[in-house]
C-alpha atoms as a PDB file:
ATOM      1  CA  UNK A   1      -7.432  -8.870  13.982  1.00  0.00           C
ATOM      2  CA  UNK A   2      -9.788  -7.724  16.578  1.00  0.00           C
ATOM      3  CA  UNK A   3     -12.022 -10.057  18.618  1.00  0.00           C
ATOM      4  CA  UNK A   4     -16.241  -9.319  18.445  1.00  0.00           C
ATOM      5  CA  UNK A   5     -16.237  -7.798  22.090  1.00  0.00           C
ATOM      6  CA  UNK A   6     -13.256  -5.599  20.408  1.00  0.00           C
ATOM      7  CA  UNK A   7     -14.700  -4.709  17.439  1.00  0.00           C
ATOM      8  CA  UNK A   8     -18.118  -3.723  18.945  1.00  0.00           C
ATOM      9  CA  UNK A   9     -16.535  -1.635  21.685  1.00  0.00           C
ATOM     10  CA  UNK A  10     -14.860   0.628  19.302  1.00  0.00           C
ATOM     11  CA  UNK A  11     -17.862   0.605  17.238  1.00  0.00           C
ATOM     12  CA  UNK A  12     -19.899   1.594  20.418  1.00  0.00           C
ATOM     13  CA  UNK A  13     -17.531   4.480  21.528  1.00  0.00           C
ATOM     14  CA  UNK A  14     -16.973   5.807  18.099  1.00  0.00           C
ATOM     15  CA  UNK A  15     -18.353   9.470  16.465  1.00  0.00           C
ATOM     16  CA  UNK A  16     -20.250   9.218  13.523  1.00  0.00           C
ATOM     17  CA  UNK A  17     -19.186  12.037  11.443  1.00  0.00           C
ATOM     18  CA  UNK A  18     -20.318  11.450   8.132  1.00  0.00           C
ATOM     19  CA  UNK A  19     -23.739   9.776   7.556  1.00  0.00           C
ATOM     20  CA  UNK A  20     -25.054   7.192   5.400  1.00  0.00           C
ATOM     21  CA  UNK A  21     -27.410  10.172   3.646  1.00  0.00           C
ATOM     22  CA  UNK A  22     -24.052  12.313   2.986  1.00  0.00           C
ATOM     23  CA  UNK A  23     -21.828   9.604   2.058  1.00  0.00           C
ATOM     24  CA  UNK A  24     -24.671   8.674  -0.376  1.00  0.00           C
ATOM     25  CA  UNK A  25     -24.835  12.185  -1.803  1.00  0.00           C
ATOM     26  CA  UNK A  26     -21.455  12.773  -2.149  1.00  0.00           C
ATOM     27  CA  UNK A  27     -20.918   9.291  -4.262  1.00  0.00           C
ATOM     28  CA  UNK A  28     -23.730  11.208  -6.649  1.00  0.00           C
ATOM     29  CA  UNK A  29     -22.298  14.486  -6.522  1.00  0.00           C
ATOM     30  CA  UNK A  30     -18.487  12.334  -7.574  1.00  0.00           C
ATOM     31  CA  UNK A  31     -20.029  10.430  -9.874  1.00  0.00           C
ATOM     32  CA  UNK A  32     -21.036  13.824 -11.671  1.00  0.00           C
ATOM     33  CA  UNK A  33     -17.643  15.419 -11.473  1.00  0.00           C
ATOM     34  CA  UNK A  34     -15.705  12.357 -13.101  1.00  0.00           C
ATOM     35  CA  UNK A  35     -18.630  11.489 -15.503  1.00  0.00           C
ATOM     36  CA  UNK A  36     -18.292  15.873 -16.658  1.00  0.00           C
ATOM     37  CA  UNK A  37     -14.238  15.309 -17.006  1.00  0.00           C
ATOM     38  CA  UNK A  38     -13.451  11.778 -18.064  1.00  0.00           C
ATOM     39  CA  UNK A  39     -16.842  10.582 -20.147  1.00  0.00           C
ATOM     40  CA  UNK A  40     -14.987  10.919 -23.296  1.00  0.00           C
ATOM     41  CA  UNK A  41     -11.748   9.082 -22.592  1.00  0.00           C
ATOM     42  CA  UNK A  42     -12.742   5.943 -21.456  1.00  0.00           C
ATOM     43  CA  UNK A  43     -10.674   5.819 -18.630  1.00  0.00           C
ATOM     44  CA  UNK A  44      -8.819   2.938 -17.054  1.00  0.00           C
ATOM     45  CA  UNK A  45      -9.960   2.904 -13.445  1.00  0.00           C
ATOM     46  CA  UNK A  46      -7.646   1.609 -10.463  1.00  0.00           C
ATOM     47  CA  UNK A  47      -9.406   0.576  -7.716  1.00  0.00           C
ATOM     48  CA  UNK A  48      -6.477   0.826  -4.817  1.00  0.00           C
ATOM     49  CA  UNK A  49      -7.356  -2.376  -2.770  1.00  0.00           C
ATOM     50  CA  UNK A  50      -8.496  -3.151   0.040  1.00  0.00           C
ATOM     51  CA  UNK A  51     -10.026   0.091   1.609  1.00  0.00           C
ATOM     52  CA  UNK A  52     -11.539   1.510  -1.962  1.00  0.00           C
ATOM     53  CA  UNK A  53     -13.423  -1.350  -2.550  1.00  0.00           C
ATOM     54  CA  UNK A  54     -16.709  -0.662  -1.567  1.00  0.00           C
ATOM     55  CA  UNK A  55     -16.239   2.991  -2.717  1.00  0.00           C
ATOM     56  CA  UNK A  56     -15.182   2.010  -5.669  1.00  0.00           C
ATOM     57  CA  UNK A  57     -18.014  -0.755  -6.337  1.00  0.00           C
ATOM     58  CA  UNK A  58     -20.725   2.101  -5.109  1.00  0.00           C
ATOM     59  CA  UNK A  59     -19.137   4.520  -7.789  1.00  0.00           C
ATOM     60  CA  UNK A  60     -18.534   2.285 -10.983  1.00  0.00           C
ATOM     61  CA  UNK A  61     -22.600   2.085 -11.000  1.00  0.00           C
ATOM     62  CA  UNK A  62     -22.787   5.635 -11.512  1.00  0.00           C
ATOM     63  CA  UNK A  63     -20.303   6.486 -13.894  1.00  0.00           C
ATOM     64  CA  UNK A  64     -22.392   5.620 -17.140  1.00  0.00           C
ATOM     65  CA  UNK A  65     -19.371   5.945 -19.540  1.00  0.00           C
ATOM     66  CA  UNK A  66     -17.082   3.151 -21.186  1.00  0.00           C
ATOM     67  CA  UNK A  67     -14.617   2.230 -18.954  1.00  0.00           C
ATOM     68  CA  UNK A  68     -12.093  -0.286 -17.762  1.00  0.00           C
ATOM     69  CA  UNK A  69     -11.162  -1.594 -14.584  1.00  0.00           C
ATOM     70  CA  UNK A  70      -8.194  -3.320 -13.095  1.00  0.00           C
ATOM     71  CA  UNK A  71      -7.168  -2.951  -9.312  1.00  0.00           C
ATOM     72  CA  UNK A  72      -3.615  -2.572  -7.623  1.00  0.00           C
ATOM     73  CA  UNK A  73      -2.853  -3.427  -4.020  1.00  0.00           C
ATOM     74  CA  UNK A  74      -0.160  -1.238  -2.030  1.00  0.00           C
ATOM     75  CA  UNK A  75      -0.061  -0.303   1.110  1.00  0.00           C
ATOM     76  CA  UNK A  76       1.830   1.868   4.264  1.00  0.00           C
ATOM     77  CA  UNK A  77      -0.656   0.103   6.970  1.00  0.00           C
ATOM     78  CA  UNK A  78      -1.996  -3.194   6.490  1.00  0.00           C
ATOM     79  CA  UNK A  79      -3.954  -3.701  10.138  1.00  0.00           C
ATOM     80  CA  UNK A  80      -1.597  -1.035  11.831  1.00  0.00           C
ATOM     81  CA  UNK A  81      -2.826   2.521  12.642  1.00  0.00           C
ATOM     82  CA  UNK A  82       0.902   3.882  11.149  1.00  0.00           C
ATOM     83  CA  UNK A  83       2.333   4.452   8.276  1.00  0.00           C
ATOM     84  CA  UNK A  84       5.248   2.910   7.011  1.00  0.00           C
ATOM     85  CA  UNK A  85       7.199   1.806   3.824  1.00  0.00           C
ATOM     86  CA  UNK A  86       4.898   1.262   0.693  1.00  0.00           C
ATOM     87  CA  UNK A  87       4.253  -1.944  -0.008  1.00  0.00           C
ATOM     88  CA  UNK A  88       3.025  -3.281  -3.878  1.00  0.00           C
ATOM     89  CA  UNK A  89       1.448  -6.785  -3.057  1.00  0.00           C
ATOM     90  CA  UNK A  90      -0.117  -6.642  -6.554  1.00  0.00           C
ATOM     91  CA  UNK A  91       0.348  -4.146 -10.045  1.00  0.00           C
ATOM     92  CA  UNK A  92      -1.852  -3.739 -12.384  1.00  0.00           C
ATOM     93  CA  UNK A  93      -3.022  -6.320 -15.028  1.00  0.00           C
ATOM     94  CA  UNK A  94      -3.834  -3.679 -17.532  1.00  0.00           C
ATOM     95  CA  UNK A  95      -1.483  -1.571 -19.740  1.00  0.00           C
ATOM     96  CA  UNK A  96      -1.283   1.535 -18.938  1.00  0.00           C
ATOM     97  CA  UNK A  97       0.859   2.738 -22.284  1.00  0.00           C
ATOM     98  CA  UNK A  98      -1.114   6.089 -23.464  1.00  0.00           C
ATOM     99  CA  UNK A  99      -4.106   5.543 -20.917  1.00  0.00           C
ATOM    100  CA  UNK A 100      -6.059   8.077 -19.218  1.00  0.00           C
ATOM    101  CA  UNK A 101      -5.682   6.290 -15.752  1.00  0.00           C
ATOM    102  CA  UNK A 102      -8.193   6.960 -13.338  1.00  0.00           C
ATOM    103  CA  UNK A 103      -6.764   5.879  -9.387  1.00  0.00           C
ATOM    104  CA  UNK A 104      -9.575   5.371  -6.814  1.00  0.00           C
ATOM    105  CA  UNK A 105      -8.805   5.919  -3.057  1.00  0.00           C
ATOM    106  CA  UNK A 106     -10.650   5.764  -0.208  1.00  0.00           C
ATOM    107  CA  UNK A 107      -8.531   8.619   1.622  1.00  0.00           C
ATOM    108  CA  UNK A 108      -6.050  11.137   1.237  1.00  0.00           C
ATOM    109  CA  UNK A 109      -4.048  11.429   4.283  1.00  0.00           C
ATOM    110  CA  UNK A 110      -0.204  12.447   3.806  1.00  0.00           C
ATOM    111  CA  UNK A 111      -0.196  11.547  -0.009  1.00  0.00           C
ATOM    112  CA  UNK A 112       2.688   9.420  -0.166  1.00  0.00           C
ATOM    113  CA  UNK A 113       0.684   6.080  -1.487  1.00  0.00           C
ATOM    114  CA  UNK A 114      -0.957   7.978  -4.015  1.00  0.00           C
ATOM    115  CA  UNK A 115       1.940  10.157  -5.255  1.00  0.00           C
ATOM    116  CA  UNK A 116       3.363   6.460  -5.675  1.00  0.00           C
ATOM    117  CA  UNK A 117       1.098   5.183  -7.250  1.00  0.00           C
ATOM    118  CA  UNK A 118       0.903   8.169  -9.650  1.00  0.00           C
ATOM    119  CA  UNK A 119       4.789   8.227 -10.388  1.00  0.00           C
ATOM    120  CA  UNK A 120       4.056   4.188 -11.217  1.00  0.00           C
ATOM    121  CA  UNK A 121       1.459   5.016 -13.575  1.00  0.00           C
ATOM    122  CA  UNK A 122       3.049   7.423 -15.613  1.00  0.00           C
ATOM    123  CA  UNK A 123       6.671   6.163 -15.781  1.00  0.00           C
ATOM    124  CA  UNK A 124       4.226   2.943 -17.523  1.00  0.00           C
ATOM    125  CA  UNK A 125       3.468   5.143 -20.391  1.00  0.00           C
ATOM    126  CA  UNK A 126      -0.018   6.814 -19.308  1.00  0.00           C
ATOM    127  CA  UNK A 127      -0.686   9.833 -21.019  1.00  0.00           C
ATOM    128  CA  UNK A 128      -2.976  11.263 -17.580  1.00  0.00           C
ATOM    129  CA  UNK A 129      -3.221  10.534 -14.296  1.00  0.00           C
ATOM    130  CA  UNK A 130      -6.596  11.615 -12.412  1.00  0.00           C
ATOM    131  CA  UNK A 131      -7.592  10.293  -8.260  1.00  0.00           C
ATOM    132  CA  UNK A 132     -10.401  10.459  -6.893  1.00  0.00           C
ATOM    133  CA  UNK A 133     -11.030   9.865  -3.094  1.00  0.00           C
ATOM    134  CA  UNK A 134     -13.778   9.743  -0.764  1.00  0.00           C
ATOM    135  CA  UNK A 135     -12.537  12.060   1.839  1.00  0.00           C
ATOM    136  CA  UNK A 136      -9.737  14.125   2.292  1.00  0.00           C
ATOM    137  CA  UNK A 137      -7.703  14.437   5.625  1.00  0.00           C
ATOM    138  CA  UNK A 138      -7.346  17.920   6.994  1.00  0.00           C
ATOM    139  CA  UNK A 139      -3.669  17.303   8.398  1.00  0.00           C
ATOM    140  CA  UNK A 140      -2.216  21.029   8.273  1.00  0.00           C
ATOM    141  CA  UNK A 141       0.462  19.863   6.284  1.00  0.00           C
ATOM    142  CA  UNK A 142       1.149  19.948   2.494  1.00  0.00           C
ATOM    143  CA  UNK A 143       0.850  16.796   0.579  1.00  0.00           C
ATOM    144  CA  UNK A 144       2.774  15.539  -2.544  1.00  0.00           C
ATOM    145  CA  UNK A 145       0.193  15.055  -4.521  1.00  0.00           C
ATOM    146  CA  UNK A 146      -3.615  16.595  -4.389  1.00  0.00           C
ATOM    147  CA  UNK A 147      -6.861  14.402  -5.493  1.00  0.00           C
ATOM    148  CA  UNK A 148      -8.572  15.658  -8.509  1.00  0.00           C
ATOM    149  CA  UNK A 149     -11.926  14.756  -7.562  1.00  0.00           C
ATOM    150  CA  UNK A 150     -12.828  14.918  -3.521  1.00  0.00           C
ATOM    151  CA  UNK A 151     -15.865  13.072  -2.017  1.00  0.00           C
ATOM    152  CA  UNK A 152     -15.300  15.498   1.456  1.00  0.00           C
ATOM    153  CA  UNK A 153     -12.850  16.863   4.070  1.00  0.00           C
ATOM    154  CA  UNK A 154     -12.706  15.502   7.158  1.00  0.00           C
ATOM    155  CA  UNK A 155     -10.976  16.596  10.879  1.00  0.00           C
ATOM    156  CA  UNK A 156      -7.681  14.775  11.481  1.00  0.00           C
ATOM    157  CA  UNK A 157      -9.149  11.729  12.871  1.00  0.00           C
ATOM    158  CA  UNK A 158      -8.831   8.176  12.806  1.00  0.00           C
ATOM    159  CA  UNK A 159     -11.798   7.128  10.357  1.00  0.00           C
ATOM    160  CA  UNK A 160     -12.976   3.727   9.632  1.00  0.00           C
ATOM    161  CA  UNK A 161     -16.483   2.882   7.651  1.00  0.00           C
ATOM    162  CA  UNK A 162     -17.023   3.140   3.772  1.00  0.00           C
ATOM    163  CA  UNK A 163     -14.401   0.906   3.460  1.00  0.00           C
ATOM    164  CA  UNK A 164     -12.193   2.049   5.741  1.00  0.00           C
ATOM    165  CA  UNK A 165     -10.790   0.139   8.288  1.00  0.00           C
ATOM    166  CA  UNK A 166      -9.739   0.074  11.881  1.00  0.00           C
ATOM    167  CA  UNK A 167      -7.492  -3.206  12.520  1.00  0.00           C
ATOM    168  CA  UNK A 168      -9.037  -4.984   9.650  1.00  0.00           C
ATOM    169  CA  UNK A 169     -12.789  -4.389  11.015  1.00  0.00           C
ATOM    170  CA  UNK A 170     -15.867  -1.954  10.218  1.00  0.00           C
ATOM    171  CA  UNK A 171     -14.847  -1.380   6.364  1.00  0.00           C
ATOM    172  CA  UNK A 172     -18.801  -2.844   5.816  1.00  0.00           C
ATOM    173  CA  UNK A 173     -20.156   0.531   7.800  1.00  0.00           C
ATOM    174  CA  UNK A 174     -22.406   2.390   5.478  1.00  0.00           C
ATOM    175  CA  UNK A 175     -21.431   6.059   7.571  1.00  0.00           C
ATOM    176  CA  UNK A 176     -17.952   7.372   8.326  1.00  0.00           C
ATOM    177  CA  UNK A 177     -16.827   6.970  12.168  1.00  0.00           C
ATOM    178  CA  UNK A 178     -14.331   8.292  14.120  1.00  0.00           C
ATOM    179  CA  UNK A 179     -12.324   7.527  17.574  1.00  0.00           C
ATOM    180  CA  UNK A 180     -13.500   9.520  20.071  1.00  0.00           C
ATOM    181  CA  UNK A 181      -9.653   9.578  21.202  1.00  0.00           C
ATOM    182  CA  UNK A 182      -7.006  10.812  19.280  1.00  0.00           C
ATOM    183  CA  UNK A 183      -5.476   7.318  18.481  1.00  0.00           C
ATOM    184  CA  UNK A 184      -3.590   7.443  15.728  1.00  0.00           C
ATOM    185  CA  UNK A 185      -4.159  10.739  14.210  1.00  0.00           C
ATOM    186  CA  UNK A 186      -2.313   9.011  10.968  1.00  0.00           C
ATOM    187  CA  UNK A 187      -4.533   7.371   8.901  1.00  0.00           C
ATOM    188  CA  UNK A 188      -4.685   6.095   5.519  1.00  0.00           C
ATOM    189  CA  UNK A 189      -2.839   7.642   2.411  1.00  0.00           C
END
């Protein structure tokens, strides 16, 4: 956990590189894509916690289809800025047997939470598997799995804002940030 001074000193050195006005358009322009694919399936929606919350809870709003909701909590990160094994702190509630399963992420980095998560939801019986995410990570790499629906790309940063975090802090940041520095270039899966 970082102290105030902490937190506002990153804040105050950081790069906005997405703002408020794009994030806001892109939620819109999401909210299309998924509403033109899944409106007729009523999808169950997985909000991956914690750093899809407030994505998630800006793009429920705008999805104007029947839906359900349950959320799932694993992780690679917790408060660190690496990666390591996945962690499941809490499944799903909801069945997933013959389900169109809708996973909501804030960001694609390597893929490996995701492509977990996906592997989960189908060996549970779902009969599809769709993720969206806010923003992709350019990381020059291949990934095991690729996000159906994409909010935007972004430069192999550290990001926090939009629900993303940096040590636990800034996920309440209505723009994308980034470290000026290149501290770790690993983000969130």
């Amino acid at each position: 956990m970082l102290t105030y001074q902490q937190a506002q000193q990153i804040f105050q050195s950081a790069e906005l590189i997405r703002s408020e006005q794009v994030v806001m358009q892109t939620l819109q322009r999401l909210a299309a894509d998924i509403t033109a694919e899944l409106s007729q399936r009523q999808p169950l929606v997985l909000c991956l916690m914690g750093g899809a919350v407030v994505f998630t809870g800006q793009l429920l709003p705008c999805l104007k289809f029947p839906l359900d909701f349950d959320y799932v909590h694993l992780t690679r990160y917790g408060n660190t800025l690496q990666g390591g094994e996945i962690q499941w702190r809490v499944a799903p509630r909801e069945s997933m047997k013959d389900r169109v399963v809708l996973a909501v992420d804030d960001i694609l980095d390597e893929g490996v939470t995701l492509a977990a998560l996906r592997d989960f939801v189908m060996e549970n019986g779902a009969k599809a598997f769709y993720s969206a995410v806010l923003v992709e990570k350019e990381i020059g790499k291949s990934k095991p799995i690729a996000a159906d629906f994409v909010g935007m790309m972004i430069p192999n940063r550290y990001v926090f804002g939009f629900g993303m975090d940096i040590h636990g802090a800034w996920r309440n940041l209505p723009a994308i940030y980034a470290l000026k520095d290149d501290i770790g270039n690993s983000e969130k899966c």
